[in-house]
Protein backbone atom coordinates (compact mmCIF):
# COMPACT_ATOMS: atom_id res chain seq x y z
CA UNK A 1 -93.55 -148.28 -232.69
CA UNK A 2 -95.40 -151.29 -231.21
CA UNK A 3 -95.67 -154.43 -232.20
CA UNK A 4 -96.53 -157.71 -230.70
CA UNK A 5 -94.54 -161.10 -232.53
CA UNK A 6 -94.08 -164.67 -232.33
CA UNK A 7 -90.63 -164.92 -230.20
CA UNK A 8 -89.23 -168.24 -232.09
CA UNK A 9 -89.14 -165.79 -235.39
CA UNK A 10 -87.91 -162.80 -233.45
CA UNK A 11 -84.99 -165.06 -231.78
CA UNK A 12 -84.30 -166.45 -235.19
CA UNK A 13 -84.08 -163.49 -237.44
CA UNK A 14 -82.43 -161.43 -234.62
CA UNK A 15 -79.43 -164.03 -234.39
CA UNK A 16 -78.82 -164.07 -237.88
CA UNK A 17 -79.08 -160.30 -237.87
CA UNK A 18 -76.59 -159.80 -234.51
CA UNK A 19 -74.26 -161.74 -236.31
CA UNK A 20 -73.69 -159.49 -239.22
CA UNK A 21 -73.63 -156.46 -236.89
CA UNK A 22 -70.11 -154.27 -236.93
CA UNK A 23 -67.34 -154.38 -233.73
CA UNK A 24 -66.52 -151.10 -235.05
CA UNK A 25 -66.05 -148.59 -231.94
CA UNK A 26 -65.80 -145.60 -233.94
CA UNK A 27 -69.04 -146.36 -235.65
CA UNK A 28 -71.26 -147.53 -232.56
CA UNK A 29 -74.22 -147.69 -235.08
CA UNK A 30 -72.94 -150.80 -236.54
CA UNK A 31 -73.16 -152.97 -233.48
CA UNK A 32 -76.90 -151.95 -233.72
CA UNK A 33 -80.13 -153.97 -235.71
CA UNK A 34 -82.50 -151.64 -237.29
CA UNK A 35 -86.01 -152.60 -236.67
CA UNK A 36 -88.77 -150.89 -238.80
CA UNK A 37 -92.49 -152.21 -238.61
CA UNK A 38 -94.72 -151.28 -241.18
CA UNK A 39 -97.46 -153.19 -243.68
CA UNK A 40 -97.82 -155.39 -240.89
CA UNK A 41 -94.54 -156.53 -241.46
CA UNK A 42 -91.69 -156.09 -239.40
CA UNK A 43 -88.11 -155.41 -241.45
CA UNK A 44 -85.06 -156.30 -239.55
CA UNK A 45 -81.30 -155.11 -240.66
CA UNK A 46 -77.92 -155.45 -239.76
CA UNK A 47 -74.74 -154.37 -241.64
CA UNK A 48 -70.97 -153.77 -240.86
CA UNK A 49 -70.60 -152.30 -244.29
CA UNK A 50 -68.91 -155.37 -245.89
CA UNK A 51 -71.95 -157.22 -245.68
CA UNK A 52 -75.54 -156.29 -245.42
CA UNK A 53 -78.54 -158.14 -244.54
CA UNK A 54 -82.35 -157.30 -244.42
CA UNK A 55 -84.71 -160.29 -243.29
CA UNK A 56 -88.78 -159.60 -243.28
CA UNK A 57 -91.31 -161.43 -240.67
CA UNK A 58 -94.93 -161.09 -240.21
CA UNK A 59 -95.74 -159.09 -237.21
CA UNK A 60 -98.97 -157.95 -235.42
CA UNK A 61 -98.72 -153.76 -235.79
CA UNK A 62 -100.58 -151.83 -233.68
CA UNK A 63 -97.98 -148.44 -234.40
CA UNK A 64 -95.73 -148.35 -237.22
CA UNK A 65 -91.96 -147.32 -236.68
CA UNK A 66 -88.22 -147.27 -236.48
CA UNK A 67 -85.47 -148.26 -234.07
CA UNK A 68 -82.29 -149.10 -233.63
CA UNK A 69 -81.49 -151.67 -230.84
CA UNK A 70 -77.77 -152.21 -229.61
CA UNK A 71 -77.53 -156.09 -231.64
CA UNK A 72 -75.75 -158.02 -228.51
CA UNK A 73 -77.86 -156.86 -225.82
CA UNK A 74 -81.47 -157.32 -227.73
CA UNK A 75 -80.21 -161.04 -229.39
CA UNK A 76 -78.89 -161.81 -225.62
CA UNK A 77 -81.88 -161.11 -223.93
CA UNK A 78 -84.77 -162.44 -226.48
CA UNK A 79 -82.88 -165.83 -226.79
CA UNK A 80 -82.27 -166.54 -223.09
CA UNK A 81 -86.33 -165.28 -222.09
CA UNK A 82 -88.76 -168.25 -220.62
CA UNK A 83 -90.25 -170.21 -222.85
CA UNK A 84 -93.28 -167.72 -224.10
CA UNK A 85 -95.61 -167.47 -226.95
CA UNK A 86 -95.32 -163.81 -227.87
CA UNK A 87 -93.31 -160.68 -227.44
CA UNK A 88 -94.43 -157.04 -227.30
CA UNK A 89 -92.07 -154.73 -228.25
CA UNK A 90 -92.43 -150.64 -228.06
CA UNK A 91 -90.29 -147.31 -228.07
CA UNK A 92 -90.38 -144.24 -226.63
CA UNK A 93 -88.26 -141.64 -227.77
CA UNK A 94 -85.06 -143.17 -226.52
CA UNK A 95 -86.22 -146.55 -225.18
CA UNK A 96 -87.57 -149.98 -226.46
CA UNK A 97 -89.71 -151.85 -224.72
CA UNK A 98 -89.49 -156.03 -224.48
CA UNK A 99 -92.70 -157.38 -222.59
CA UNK A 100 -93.61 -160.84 -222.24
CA UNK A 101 -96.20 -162.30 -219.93
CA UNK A 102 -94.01 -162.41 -217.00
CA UNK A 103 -91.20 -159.58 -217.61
CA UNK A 104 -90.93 -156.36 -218.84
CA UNK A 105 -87.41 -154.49 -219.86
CA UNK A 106 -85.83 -151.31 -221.02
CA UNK A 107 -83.53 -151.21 -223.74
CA UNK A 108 -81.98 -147.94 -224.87
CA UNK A 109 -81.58 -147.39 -228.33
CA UNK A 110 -79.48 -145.72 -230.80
CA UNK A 111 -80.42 -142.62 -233.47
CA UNK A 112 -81.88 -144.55 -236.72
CA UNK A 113 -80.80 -141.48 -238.72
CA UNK A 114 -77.11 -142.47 -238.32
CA UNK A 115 -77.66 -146.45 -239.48
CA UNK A 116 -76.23 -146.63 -243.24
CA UNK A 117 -78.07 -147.65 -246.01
CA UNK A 118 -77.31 -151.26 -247.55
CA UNK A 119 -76.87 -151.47 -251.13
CA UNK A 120 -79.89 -152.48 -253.12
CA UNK A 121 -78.85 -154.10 -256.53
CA UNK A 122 -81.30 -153.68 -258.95
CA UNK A 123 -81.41 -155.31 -262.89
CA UNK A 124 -79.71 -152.05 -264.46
CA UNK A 125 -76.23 -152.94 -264.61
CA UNK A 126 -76.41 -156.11 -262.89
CA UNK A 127 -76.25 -159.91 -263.62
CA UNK A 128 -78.90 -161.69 -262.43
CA UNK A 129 -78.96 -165.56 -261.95
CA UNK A 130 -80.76 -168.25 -260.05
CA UNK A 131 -78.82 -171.47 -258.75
CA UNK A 132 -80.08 -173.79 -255.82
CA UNK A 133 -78.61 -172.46 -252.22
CA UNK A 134 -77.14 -175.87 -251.51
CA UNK A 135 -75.33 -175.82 -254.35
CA UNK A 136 -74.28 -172.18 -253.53
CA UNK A 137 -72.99 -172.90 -250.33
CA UNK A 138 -71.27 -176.80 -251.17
CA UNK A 139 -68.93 -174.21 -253.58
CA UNK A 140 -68.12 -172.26 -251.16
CA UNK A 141 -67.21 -174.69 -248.73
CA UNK A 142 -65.36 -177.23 -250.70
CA UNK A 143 -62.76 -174.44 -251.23
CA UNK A 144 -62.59 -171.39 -248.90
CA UNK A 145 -60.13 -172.98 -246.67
CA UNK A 146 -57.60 -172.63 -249.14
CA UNK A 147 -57.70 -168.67 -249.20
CA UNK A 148 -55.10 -166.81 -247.59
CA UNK A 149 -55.69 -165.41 -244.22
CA UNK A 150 -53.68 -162.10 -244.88
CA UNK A 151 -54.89 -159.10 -247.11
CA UNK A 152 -51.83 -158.23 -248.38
CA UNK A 153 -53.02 -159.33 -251.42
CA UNK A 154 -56.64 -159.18 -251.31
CA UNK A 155 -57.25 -161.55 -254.78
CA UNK A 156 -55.76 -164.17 -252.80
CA UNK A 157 -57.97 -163.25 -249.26
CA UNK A 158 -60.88 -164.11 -251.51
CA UNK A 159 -63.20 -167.19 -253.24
CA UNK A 160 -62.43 -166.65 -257.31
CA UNK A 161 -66.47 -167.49 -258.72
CA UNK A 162 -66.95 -167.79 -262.65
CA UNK A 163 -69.02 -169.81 -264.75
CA UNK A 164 -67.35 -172.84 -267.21
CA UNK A 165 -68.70 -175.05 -269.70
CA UNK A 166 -72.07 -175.21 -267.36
CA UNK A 167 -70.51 -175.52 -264.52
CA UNK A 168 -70.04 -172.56 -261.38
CA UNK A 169 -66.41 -172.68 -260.71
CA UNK A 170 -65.46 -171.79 -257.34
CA UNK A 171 -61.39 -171.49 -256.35
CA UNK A 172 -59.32 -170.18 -254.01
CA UNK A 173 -55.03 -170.49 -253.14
CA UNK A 174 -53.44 -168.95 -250.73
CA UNK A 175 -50.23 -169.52 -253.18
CA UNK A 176 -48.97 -172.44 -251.23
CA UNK A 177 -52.29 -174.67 -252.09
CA UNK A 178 -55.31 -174.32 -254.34
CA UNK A 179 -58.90 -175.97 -254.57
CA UNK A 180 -60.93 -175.95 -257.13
CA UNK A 181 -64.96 -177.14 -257.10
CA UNK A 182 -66.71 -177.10 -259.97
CA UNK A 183 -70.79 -176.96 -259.22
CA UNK A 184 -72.59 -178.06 -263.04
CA UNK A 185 -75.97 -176.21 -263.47
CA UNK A 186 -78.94 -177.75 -264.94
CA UNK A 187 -78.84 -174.70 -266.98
CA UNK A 188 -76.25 -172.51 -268.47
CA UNK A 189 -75.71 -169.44 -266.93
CA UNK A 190 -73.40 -167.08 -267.80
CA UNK A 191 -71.69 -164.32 -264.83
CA UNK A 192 -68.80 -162.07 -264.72
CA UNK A 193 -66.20 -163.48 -262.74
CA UNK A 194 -66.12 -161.94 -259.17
CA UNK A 195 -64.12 -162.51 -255.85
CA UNK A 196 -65.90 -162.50 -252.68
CA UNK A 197 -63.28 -161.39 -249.74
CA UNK A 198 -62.95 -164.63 -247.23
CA UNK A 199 -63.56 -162.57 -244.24
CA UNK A 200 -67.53 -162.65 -245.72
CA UNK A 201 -67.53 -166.52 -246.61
CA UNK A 202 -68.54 -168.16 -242.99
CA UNK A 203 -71.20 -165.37 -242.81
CA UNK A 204 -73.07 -165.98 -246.41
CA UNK A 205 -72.24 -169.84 -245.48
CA UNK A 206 -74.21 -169.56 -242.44
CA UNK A 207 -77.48 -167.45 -244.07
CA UNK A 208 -77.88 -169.09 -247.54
CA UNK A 209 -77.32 -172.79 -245.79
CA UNK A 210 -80.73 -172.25 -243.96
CA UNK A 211 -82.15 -171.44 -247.42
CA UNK A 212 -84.00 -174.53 -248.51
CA UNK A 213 -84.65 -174.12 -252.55
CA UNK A 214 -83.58 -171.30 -255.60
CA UNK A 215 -82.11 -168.20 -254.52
CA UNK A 216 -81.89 -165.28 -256.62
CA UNK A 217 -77.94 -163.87 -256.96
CA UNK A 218 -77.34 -160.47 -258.66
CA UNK A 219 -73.90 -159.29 -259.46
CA UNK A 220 -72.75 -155.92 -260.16
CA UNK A 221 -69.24 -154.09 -260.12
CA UNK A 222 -68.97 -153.81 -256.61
CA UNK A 223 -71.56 -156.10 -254.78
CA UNK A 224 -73.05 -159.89 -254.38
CA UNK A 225 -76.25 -160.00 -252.80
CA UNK A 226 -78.10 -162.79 -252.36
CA UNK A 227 -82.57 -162.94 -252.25
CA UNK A 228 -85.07 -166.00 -251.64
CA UNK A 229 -88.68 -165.85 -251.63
CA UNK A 230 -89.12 -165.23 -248.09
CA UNK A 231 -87.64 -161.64 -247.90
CA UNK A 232 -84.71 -162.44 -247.22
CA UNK A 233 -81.76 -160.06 -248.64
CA UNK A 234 -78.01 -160.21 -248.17
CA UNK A 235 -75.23 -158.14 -249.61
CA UNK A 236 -71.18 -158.57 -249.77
CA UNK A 237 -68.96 -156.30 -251.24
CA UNK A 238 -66.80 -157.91 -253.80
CA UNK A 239 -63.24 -157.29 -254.08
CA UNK A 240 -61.75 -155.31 -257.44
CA UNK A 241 -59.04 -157.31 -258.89
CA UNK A 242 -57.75 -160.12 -260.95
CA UNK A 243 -57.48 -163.83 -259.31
CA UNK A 244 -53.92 -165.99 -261.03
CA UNK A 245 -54.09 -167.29 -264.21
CA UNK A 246 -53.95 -170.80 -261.79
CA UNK A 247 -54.67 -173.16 -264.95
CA UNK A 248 -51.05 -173.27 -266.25
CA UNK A 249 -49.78 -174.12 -262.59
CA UNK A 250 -51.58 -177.87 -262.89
CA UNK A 251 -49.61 -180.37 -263.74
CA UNK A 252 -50.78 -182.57 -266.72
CA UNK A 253 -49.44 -185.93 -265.83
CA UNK A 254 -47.58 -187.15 -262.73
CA UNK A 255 -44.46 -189.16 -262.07
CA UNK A 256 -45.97 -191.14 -259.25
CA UNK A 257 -49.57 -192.01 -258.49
CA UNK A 258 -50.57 -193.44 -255.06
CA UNK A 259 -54.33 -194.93 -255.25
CA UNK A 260 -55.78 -196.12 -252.23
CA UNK A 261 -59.32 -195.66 -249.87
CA UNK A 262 -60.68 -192.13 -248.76
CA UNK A 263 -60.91 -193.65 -245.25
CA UNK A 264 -57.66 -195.39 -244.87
CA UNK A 265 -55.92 -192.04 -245.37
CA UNK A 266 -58.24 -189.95 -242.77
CA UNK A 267 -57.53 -192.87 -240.34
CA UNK A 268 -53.93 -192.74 -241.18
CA UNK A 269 -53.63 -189.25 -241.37
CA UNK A 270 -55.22 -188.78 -237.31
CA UNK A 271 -52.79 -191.22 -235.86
CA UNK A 272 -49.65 -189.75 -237.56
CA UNK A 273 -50.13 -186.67 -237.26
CA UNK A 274 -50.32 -186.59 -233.17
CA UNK A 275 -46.30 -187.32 -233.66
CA UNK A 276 -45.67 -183.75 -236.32
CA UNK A 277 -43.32 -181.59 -235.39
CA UNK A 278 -44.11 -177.60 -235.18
CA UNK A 279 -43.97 -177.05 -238.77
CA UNK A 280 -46.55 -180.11 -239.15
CA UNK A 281 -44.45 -181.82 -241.36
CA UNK A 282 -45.75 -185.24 -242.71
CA UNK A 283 -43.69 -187.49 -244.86
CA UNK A 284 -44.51 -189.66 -247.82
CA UNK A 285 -42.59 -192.50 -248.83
CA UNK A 286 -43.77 -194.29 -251.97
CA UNK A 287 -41.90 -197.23 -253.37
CA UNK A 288 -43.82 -199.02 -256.33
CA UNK A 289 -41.82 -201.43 -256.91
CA UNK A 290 -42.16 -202.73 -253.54
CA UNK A 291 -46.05 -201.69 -253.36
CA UNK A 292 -45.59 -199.72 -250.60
CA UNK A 293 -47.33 -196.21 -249.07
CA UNK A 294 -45.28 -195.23 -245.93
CA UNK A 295 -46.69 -191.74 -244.10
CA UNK A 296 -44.04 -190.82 -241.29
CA UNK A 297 -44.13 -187.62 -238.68
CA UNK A 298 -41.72 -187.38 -236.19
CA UNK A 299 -41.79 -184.89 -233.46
CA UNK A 300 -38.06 -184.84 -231.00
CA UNK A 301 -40.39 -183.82 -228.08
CA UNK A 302 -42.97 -186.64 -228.34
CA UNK A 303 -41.48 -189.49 -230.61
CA UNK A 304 -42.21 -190.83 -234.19
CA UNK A 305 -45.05 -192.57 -236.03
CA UNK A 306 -44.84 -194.60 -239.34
CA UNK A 307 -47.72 -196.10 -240.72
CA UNK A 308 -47.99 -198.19 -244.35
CA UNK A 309 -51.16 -198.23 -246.09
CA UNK A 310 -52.69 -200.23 -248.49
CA UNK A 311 -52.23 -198.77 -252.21
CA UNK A 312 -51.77 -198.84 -255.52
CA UNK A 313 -48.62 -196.93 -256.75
CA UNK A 314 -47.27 -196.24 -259.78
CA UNK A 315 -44.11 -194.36 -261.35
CA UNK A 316 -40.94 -193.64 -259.83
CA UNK A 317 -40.07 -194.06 -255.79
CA UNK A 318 -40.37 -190.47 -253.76
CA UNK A 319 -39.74 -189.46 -250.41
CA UNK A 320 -41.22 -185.77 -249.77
CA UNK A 321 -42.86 -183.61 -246.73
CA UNK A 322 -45.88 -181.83 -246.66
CA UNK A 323 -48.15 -180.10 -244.17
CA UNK A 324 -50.25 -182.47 -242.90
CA UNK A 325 -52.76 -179.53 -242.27
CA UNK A 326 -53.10 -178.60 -245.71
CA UNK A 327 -53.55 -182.13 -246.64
CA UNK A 328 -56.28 -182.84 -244.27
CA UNK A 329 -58.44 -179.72 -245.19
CA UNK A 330 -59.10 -180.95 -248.92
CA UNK A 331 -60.48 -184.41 -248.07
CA UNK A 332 -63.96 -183.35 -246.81
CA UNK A 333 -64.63 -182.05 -250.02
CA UNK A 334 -63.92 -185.06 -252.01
CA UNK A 335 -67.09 -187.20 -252.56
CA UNK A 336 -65.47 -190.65 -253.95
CA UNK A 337 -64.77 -193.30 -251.63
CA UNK A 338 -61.23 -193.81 -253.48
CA UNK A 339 -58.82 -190.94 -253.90
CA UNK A 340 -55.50 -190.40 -256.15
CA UNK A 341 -52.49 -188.88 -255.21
CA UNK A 342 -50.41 -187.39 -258.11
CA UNK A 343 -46.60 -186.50 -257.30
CA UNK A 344 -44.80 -184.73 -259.80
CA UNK A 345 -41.04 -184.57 -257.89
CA UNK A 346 -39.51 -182.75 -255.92
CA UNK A 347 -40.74 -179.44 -255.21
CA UNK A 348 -43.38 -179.41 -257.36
CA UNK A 349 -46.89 -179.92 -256.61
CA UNK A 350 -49.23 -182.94 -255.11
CA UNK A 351 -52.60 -182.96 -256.79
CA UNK A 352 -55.51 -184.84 -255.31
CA UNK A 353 -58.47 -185.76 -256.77
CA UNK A 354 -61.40 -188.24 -256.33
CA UNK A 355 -61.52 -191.68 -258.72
CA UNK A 356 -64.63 -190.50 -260.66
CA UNK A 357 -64.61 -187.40 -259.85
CA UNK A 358 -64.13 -184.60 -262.22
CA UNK A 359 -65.76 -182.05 -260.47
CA UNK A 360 -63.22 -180.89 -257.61
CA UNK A 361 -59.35 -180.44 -257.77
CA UNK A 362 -56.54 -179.78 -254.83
CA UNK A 363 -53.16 -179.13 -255.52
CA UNK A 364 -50.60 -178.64 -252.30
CA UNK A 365 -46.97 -178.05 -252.39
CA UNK A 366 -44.71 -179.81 -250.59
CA UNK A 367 -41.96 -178.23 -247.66
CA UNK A 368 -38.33 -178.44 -247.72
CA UNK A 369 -36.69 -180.92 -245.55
């Protein structure tokens, strides 16, 4: 193979490819990108067999072929070389070649034979939809948090997708919160409901946000992959299993209802919080009657904070802890400038929700004292 390339594409596509590429020191292979230039185009993929990507850029080809360059080393050196135009790159048998105006280096490569294949979904058997990859990725990011960092039970490690009365619904819990973002479609779409494992979120987050437009999503039994119009082609495994029935959990009215400015809480929430104890344990005092909103932490190593906010509150007086943690993770996905706070009690769950805003739901549960 030998090609010669504009270096701002190869740095680009080679960084989103070394990113995908397996730590997997039983399966060296994995920590490799496969390079294949052919049609004067040169087809770059990475995989470490959860996900799968394949990105196409037009090359310069003066000898077709295949490689397999160790993913670190190749993305290390390309991005750090002196500002040049173009890159030549050629093999020998065992070798690549990287030559630039002013340097030439030796890579060694690994046997393409041993790179595995990446799943290519095709129409039979598969769902196929197109949704805008902003709209994709917002999903994805206004819930993800809330998935559960162990596998134990891999429906939880995992974002819950299906579609709902137009919309894309996107949830995930961990059991001790749950968010739910619902994306409407400006046309109705209809796919089987599918969990994508967390581990995979920050990676498709990362690709399909530097998507600008539709992207084409098929669906089968056992993948997600992803297209746009540039050749770009990314794969996740999807997990087999069935995500809670988490509809009858939501409460349907609350007891108390605090009211009061996105921004006042955030502020709040960064000065209180410096005084939590290990367990990050926030409390909320609400007293109605008295139109007060008091958050308190206390920490026996650093001292105590109490701050009272500006709200409207309604129902019955409450004092009750939470994690300030998960309370803080929802609020960058709420778009309206006011927020509500729904108690329900003791020991049963907080729901927040924008004023206006139908389209995203968080419900946390509080800690014991």
């Amino acid at each position: 193979m030998k090609i010669e390339c504009v270096k701002d594409k190869l740095v680009d596509v080679i960084n989103r490819a070394e990113k995908i590429t397996g730590k997997n020191s039983t399966l060296p292979i994995l920590s490799g990108i496969f390079l294949e230039a052919k049609n004067n185009e040169l087809i770059v993929k990475s995989t470490n067999l959860d996900l799968g990507l394949e990105i196409k850029i037009s090359v310069k080809i003066e000898q077709p072929g295949i490689v397999v360059v160790p993913g670190s080393i190749l993305n290390s050196f390309i991005t750090n070389l002196p500002q040049t135009k173009n890159i030549v790159l050629e093999t020998t048998e065992e070798t690549i070649k990287v030559v630039t105006p002013h340097i030439s280096t030796v890579i060694k490569t690994l046997n393409p034979d041993d790179f595995p294949t990446i799943p290519v979904l095709t129409q039979q058997d598969s769902k196929i939809f197109s949704i805008h990859s902003n709209d994709f990725v917002y999903g994805l990011k206004s819930v993800w948090y809330s998935s559960a960092v162990s596998s134990i039970k891999p429906e939880l490690s995992s974002v819950y997708i299906h579609s709902e009365n137009g919309s894309l619904v996107f949830t995930a819990t961990d059991s001790f919160r749950l968010a739910e973002k619902k994306i409407h479609l400006k046309k109705t779409i209809e796919i089987p409901t599918l969990l994508i494992p967390i581990r995979n979120i920050p990676e498709i987050i990362r690709i399909l946000e530097q998507i600008k437009g539709e992207i084409k999503i098929i669906v089968n039994k056992n993948q997600i992959a992803f297209e746009d119009a540039n050749g770009l082609y990314l794969t996740s495994r999807i997990i087999d299993g069935t995500f809670p029935d988490y509809k009858q959990i939501i409460p349907k009215e609350a007891k108390t209802t605090v009211t009061l400015l996105k921004q006042d809480f955030i502020s709040s929430l960064k000065t209180t919080t410096i005084f939590s104890d290990k367990f990050n344990k926030l409390s909320f005092s609400i007293y109605p009657g008295k139109k007060k909103f008091i958050i308190t932490a206390q920490n026996p190593d650093v001292g105590e904070s109490s701050n009272t906010l500006e709200a409207v509150c309604e129902g019955e007086d409450l004092n009750i802890n939470f994690n300030h943690k998960y309370i803080s993770d929802s609020l960058s996905s709420i778009d309206a400038d006011s927020i509500s706070l729904e108690f329900n009690g003791l020991s049963r769950p907080l729901v927040i929700r924008g004023i206006n805003d139908h389209s995203f739901l968080y419900l946390v549960m509080p800690i014991n004292k």
